[in-house]
Protein backbone atom coordinates (compact mmCIF):
# COMPACT_ATOMS: atom_id res chain seq x y z
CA UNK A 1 0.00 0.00 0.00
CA UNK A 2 3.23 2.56 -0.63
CA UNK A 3 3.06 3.20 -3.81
CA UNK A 4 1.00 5.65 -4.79
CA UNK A 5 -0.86 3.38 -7.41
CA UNK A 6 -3.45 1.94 -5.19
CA UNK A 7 -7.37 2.79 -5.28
CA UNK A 8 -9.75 3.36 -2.63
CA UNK A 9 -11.00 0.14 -3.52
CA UNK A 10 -7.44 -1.86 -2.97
CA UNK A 11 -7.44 -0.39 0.51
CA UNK A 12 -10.99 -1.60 1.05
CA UNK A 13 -9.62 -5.16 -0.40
CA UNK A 14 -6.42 -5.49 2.09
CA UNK A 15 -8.74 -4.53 5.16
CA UNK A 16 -11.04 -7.27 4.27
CA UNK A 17 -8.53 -9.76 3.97
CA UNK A 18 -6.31 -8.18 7.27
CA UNK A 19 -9.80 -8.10 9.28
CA UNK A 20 -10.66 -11.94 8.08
CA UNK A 21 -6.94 -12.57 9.43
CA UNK A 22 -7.06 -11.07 12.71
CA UNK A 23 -10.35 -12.54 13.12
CA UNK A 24 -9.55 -16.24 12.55
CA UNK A 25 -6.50 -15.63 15.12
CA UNK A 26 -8.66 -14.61 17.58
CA UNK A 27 -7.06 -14.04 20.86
CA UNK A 28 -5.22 -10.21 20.66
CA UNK A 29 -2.22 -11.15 23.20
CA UNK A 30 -1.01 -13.91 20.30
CA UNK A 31 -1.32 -11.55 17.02
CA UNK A 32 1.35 -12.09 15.04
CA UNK A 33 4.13 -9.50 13.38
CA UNK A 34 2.82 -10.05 10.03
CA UNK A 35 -0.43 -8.81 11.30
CA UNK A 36 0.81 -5.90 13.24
CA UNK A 37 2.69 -5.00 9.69
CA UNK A 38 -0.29 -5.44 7.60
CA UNK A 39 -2.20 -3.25 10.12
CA UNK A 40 0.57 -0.29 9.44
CA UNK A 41 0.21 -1.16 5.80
CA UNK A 42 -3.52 -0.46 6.69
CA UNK A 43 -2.80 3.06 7.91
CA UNK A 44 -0.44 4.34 6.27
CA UNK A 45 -2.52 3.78 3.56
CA UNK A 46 -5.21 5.24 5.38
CA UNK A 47 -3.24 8.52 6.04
CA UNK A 48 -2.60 8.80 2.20
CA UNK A 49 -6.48 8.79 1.58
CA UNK A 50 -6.79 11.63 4.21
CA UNK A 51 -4.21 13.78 2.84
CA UNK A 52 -6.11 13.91 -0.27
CA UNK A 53 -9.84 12.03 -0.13
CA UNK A 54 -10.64 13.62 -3.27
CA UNK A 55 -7.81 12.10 -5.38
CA UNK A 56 -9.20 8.94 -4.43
CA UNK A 57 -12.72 9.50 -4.85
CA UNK A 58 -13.97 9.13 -1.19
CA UNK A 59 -15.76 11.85 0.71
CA UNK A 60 -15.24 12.83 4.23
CA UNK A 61 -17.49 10.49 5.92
CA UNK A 62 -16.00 7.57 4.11
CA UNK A 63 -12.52 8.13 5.44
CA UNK A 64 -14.25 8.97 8.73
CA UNK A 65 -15.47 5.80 8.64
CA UNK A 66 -12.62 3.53 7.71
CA UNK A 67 -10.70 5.40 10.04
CA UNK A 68 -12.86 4.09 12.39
CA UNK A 69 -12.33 0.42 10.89
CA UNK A 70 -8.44 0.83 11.02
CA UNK A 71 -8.75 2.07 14.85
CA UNK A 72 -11.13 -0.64 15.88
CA UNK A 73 -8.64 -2.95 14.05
CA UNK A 74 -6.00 -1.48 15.55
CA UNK A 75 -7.41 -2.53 19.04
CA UNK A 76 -8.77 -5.80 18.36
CA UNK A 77 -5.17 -6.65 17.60
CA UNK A 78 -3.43 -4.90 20.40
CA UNK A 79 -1.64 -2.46 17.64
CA UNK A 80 1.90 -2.03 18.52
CA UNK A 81 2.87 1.37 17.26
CA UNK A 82 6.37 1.54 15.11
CA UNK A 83 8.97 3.49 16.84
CA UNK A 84 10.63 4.72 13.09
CA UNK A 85 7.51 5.67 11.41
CA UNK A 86 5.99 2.47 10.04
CA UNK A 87 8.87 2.36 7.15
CA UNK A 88 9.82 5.80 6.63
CA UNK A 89 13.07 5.50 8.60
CA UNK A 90 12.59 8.34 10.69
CA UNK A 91 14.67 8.30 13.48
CA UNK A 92 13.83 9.81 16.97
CA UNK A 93 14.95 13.85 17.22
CA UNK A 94 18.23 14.30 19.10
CA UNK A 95 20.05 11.41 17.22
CA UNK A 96 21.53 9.99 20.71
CA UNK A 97 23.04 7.09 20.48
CA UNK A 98 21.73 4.11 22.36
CA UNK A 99 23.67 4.14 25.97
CA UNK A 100 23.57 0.52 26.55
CA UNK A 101 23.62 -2.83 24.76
CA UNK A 102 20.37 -3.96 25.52
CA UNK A 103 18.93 -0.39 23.73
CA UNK A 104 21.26 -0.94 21.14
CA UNK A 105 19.47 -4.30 20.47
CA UNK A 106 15.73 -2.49 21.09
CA UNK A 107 16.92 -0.19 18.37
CA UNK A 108 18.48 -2.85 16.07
CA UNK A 109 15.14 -4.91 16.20
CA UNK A 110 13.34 -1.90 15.07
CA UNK A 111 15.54 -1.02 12.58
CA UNK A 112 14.64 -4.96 11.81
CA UNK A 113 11.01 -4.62 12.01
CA UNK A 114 11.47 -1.27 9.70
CA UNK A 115 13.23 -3.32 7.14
CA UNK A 116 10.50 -6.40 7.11
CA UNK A 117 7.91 -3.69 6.28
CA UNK A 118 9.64 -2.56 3.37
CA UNK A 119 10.33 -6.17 2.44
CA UNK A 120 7.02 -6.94 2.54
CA UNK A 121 6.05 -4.12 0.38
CA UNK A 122 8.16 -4.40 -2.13
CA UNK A 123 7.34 -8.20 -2.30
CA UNK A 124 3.80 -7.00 -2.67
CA UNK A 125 5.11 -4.54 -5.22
CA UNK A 126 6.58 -7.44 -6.95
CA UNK A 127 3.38 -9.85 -7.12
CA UNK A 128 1.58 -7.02 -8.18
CA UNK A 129 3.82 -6.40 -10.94
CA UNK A 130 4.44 -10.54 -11.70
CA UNK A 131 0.53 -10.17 -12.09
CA UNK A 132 0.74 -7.75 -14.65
CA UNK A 133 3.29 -9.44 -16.31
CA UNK A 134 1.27 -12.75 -16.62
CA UNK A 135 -1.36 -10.96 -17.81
CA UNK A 136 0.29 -8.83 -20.70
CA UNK A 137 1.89 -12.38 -21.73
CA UNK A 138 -1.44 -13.55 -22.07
CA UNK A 139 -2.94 -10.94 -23.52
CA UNK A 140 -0.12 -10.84 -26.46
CA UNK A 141 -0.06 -14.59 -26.87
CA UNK A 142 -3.90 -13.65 -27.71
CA UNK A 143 -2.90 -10.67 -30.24
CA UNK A 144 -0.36 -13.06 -31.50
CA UNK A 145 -2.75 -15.89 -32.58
CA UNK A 146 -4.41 -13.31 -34.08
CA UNK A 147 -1.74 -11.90 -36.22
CA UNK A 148 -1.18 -15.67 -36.93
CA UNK A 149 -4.59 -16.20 -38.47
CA UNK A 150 -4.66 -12.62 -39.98
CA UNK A 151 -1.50 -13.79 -41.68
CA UNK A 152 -2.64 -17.51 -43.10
CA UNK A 153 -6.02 -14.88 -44.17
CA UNK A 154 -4.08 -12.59 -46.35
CA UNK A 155 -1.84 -15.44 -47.59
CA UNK A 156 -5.26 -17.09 -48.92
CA UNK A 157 -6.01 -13.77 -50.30
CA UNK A 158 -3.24 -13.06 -52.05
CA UNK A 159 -3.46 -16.57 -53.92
CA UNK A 160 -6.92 -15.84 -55.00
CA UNK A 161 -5.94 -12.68 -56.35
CA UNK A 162 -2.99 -13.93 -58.13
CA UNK A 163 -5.22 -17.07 -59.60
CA UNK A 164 -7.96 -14.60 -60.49
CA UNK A 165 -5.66 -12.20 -62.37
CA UNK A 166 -3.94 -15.16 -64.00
CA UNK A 167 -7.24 -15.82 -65.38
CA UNK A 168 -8.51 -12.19 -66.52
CA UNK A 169 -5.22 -11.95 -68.27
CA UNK A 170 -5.61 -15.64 -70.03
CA UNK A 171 -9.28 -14.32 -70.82
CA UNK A 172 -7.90 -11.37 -72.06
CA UNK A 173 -5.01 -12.91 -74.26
CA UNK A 174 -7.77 -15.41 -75.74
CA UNK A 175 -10.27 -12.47 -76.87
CA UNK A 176 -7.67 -10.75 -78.55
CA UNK A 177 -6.40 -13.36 -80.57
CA UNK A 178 -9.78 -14.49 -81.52
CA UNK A 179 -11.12 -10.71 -82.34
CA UNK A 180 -10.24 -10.22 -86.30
CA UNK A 181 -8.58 -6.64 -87.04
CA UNK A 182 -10.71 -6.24 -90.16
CA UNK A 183 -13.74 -7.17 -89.33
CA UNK A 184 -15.73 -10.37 -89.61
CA UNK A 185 -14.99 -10.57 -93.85
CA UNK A 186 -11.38 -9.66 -93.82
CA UNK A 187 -9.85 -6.44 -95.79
CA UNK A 188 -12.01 -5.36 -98.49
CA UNK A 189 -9.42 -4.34 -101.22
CA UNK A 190 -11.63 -3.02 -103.94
C-alpha cells in the first residue's frame, strides 16, 4: 500500500482480507508481526487517503469511517505502534546514540522490524507487478494468434488474387487473338 498506485477500492480489499486474518487468530495477546505489519500497511494507507480524499474519490465520511475500521482494528489486535515511522526510517529527534547494549538491540530490532515492512512491500510490489506481467503475456499470446490467423487470411487472399488475375489476363489474351482486325470478312481491297 506505498506506492502511490493503489485505489480506494485496494485499501478496502487489504482490510477485508487483514480483518478476516485477525479474526480467525482470535485471541489479541497472540497476534502475530505479520499482522501488526499489515495493520501499518492499513494506515499508512489510510493517512494517504486523508491527505487527499478527493484524489481517491472518497468523501469525508467515508474516510471517517474507515478510520474508524483501522482504529477498531487497531485494538482488536493490540496495535503495537512503530517506533521509526511504520517504514519511513525516521529516526527519533536528538540522534543519541543508544547508551547501553540492551537499547542498542531495542533499536536494532526496530531497525529490523522497519526493514521487514519494506520487504514486505516491495514483495507486494513485486506480485503485483508478476501479475501484470502474466497478464500482458497472455494478452499478447492472444494478439499473436491473431496476427497468426490474420497472416494464413491474407496469404489465402493473395493466392486468389494472383489465380484470379492469372485468369482475366488468359481471358484477355484469348479475346484478342480471336477478335479479327478487319472485321468479320477480312480487308475489303476493292
Amino acid at each position: 500500500m506505498a506506492d502511490a498506485t493503489f485505489t480506494a477500492q485496494d485499501w478496502l480489499e487489504d482490510f477485508e482480507r487483514t480483518a478476516n486474518i485477525a479474526e480467525a487468530q482470535g485471541d489479541p495477546s497472540g497476534s502475530s508481526a505479520g499482522l501488526n505489519k499489515a495493520v501499518a500497511r492499513l494506515d499508512s494507507g489510510l493517512k494517504q487517503i486523508e491527505k487527499d480524499p478527493t484524489a481517491f474519490r472518497v468523501d469525508a465520511r467515508e474516510v471517517e469511517r474507515r478510520r474508524t475500521l483501522v482504529d477498531g482494528l487497531k485494538s482488536q489486535i493490540g496495535y503495537k505502534e512503530p517506533v521509526y515511522g511504520g517504514g519511513t526510517f525516521v529516526r527519533p529527534a536528538g540522534g543519541v546514540a543508544p547508551s547501553t547494549p540492551m537499547d542498542r538491540l531495542t533499536q536494532q530490532r526496530m531497525v529490523a522490524a522497519e526493514q521487514d515492512v519494506l520487504i514486505d512491500q516491495i514483495a507486494d510490489g513485486v506480485d503485483r507487478l508478476h501479475d501484470r506481467a502474466i497478464m500482458i503475456n497472455e494478452e499478447s499470446t492472444l494478439h499473436k494468434s491473431l496476427l497468426d490467423d490474420m497472416d494464413v487470411d491474407v496469404d489465402k487472399a493473395t493466392m486468389g488474387l494472383r489465380q484470379q488475375t492469372k485468369t482475366a489476363n488468359k481471358v484477355h489474351s484469348d479475346r484478342r487473338l480471336s477478335t479479327p482486325l478487319f472485321g468479320s470478312h477480312g480487308p475489303n481491297l476493292t
